[in-house]
Structures are given as C-alpha cells and as structure tokens.
N, C-alpha and C. Protein backbone atom coordinates (compact mmCIF):
# COMPACT_ATOMS: atom_id res chain seq x y z
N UNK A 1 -17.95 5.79 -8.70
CA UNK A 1 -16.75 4.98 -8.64
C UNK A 1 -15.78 5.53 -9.68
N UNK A 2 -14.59 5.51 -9.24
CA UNK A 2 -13.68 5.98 -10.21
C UNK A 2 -13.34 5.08 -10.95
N UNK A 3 -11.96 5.87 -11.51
CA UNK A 3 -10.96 4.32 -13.13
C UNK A 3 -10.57 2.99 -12.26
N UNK A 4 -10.85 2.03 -12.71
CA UNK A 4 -10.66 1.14 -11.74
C UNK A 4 -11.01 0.52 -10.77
N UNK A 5 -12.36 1.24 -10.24
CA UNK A 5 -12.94 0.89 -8.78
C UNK A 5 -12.60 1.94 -7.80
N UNK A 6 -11.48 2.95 -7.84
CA UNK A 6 -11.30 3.39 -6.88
C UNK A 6 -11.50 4.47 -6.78
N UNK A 7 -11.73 4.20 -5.22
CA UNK A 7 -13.29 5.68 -4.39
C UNK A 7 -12.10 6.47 -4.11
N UNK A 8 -10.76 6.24 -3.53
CA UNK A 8 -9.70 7.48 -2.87
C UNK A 8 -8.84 6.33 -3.48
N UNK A 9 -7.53 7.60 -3.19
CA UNK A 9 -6.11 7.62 -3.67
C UNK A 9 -4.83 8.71 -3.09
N UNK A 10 -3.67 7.90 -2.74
CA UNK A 10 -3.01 8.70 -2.00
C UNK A 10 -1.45 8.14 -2.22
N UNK A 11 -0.75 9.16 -2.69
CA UNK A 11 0.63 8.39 -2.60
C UNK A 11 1.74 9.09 -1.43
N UNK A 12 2.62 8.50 -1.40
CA UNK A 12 3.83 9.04 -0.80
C UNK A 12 5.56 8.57 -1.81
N UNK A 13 5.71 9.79 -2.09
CA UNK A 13 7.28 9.94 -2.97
C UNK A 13 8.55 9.82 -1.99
N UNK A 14 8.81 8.73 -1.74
CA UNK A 14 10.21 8.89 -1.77
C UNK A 14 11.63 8.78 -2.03
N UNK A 15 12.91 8.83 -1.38
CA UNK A 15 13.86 9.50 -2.87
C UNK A 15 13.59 8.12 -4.10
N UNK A 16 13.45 6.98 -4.18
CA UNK A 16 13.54 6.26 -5.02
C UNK A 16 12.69 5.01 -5.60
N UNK A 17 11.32 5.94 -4.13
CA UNK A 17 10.13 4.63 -4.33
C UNK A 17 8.75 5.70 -4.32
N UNK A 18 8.20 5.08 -5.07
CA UNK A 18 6.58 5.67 -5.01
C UNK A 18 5.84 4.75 -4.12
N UNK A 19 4.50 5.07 -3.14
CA UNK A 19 3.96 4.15 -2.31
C UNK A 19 2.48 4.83 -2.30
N UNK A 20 2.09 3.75 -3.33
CA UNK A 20 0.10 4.44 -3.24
C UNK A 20 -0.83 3.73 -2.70
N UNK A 21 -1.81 4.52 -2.50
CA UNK A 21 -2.59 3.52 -0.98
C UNK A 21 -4.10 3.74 -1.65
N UNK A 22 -4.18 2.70 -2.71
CA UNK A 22 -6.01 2.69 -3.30
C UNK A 22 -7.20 2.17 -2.38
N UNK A 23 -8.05 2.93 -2.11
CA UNK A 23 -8.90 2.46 -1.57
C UNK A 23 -9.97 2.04 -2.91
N UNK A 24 -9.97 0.99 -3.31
CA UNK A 24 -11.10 0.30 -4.27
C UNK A 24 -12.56 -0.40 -4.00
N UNK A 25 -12.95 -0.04 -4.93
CA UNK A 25 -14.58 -1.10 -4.63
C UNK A 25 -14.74 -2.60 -5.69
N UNK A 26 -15.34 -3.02 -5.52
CA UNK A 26 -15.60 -4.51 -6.29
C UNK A 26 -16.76 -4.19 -7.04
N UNK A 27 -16.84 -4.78 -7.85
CA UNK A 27 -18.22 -5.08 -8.64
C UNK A 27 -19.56 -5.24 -7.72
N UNK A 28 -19.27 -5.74 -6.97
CA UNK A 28 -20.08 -6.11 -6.00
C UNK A 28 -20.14 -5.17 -4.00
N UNK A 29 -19.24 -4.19 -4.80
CA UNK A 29 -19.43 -3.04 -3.74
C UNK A 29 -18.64 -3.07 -2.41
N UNK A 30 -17.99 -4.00 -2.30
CA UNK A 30 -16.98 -4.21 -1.41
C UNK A 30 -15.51 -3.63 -1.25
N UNK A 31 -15.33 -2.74 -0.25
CA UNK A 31 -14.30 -2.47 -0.25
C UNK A 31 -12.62 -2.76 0.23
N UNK A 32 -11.70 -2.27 -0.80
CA UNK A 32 -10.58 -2.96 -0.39
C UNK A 32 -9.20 -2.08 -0.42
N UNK A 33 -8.35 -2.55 0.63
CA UNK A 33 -7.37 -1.33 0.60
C UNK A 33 -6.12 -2.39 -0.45
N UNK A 34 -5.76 -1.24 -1.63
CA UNK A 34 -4.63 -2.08 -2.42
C UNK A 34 -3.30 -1.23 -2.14
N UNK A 35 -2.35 -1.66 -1.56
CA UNK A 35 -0.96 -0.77 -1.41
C UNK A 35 -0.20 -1.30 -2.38
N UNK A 36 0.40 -0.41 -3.18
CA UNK A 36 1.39 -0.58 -3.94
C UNK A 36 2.55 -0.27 -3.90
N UNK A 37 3.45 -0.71 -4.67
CA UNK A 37 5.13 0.03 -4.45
C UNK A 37 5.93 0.32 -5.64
N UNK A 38 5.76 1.24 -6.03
CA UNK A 38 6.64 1.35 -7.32
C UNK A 38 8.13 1.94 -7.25
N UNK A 39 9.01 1.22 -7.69
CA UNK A 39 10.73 1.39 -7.77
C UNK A 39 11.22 1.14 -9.37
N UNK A 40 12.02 2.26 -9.72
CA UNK A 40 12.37 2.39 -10.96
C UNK A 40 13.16 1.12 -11.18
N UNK A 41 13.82 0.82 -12.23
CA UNK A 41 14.92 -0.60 -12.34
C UNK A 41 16.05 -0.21 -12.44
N UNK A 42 17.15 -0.97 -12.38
CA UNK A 42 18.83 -0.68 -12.66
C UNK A 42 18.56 -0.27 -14.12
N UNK A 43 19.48 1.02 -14.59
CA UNK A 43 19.79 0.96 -15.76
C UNK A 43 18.51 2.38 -15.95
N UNK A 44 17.64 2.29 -15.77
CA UNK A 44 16.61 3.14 -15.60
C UNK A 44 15.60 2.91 -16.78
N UNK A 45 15.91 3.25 -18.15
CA UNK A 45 14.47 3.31 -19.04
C UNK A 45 13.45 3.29 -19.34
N UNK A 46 13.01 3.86 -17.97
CA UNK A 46 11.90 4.02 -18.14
C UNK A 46 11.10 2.78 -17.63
N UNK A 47 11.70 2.23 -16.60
CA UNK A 47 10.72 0.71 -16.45
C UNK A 47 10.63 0.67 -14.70
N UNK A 48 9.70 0.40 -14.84
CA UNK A 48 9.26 -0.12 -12.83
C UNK A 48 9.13 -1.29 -12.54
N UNK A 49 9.43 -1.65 -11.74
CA UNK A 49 9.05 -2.70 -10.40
C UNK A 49 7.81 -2.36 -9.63
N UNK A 50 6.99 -2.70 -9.79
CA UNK A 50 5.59 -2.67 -9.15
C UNK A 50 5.10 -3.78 -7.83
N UNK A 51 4.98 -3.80 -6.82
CA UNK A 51 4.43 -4.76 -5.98
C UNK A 51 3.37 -4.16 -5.48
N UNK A 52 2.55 -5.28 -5.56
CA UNK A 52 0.83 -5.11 -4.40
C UNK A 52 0.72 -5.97 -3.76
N UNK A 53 -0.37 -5.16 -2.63
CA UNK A 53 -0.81 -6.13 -1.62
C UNK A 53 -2.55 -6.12 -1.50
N UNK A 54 -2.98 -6.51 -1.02
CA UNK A 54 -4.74 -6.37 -0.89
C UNK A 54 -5.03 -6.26 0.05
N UNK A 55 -5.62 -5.57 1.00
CA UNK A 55 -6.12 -6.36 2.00
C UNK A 55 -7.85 -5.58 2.16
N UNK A 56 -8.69 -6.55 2.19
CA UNK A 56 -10.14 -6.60 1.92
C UNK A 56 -10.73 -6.40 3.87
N UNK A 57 -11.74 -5.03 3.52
CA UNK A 57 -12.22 -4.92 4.14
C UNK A 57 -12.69 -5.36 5.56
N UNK A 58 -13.01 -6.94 5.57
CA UNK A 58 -13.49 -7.67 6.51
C UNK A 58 -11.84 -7.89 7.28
N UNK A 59 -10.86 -7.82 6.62
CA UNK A 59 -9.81 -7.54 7.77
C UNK A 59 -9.04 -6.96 7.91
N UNK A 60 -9.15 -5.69 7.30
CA UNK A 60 -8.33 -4.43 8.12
C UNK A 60 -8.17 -4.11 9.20
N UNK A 61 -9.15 -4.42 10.33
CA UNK A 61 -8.74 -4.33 11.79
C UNK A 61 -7.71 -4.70 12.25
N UNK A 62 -7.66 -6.40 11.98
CA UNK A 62 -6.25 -7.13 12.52
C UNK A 62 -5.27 -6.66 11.61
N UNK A 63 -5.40 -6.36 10.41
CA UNK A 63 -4.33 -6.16 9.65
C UNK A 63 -3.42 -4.88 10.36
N UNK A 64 -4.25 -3.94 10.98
CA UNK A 64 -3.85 -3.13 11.14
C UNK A 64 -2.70 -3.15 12.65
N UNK A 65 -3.86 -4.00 13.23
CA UNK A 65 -3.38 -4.19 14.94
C UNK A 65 -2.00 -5.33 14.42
N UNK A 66 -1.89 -5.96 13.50
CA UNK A 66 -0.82 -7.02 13.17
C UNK A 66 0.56 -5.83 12.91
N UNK A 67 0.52 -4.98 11.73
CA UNK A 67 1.12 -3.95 11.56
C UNK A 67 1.29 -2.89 12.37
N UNK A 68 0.37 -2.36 13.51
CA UNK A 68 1.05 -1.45 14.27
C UNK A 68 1.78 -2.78 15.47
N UNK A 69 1.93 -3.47 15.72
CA UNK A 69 3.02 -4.35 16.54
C UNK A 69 4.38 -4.13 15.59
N UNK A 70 4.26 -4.55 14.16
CA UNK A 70 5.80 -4.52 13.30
C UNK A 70 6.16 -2.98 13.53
N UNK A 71 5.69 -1.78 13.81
CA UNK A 71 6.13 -0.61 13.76
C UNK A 71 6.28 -0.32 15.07
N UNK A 72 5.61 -0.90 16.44
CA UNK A 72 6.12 -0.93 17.57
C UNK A 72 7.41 -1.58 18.09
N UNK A 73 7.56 -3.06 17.18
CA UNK A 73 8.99 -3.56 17.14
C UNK A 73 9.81 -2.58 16.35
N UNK A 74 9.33 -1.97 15.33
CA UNK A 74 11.05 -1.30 14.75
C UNK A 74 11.37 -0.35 15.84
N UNK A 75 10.53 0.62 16.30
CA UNK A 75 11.03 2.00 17.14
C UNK A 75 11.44 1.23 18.46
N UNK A 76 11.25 0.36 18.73
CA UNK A 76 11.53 -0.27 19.98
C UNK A 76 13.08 -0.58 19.56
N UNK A 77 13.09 -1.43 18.40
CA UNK A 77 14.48 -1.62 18.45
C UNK A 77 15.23 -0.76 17.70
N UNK A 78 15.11 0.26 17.75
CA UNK A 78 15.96 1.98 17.05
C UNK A 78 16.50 2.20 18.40
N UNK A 79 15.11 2.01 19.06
CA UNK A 79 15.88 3.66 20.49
C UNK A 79 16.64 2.63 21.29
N UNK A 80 16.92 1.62 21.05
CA UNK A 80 17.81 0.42 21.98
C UNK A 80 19.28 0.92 21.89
C-alpha cells in the first residue's frame, strides 16, 4: 500500500485545473475511487481550491452507468 492508502494514481493537467483519480484502500482493505480537483485561487500565491469526491467500491458500477448518461447528455446536446 502506498502514502495514504493508495494502490494507483493518475492525474490530468489542464490549462487551469489539476484532476487526480486515487484509487485507495482502507484499513480494512476496501477499495475506493477518490477524484479530486485542484484550481489555483484569484490573486494566485500559491494557494488551491481542492474538491473531492469518494466513491467506494460497492458502487462504482452505477456510479459509472449514472455518469456515462451525464456524458451521453452533454455530446447529445453539443452536436444539436
């Protein structure tokens, strides 16, 4: 287990947001996907805005089938 619990790690840079995708374990061996979002602040110094989300093992399926519908609605309503 790695710093933190987490088995993998993966980000994506873009122009003004960082987006990392932890795959973590629990004390108790359970795994969980944590997405994060990091955005610098107005003014800059060096400070972030951080948001997470969790979503635990036992429902990543739907999570997923819930989220590929929101990405079937955006391209649906692009190519309109």
């Amino acid at each position: 287990m790695g710093v933190r619990g987490e088995v993998f790690s993966t980000k994506l840079s873009t122009g003004d947001r960082t987006y990392f995708f932890n795959v973590k374990e629990n004390v108790y061996g359970d795994m969980f996907l944590n997405i994060v979002e990091s955005k610098g602040t107005e003014g800059g110094e060096g400070r972030f805005i951080r948001q997470s989300i969790v979503v635990y093992q036992e429902d990543l399926g739907e999570f997923i089938k819930e989220f590929q519908k929101s990405l079937d609605f955006i391209k649906q309503s692009v190519s309109e």
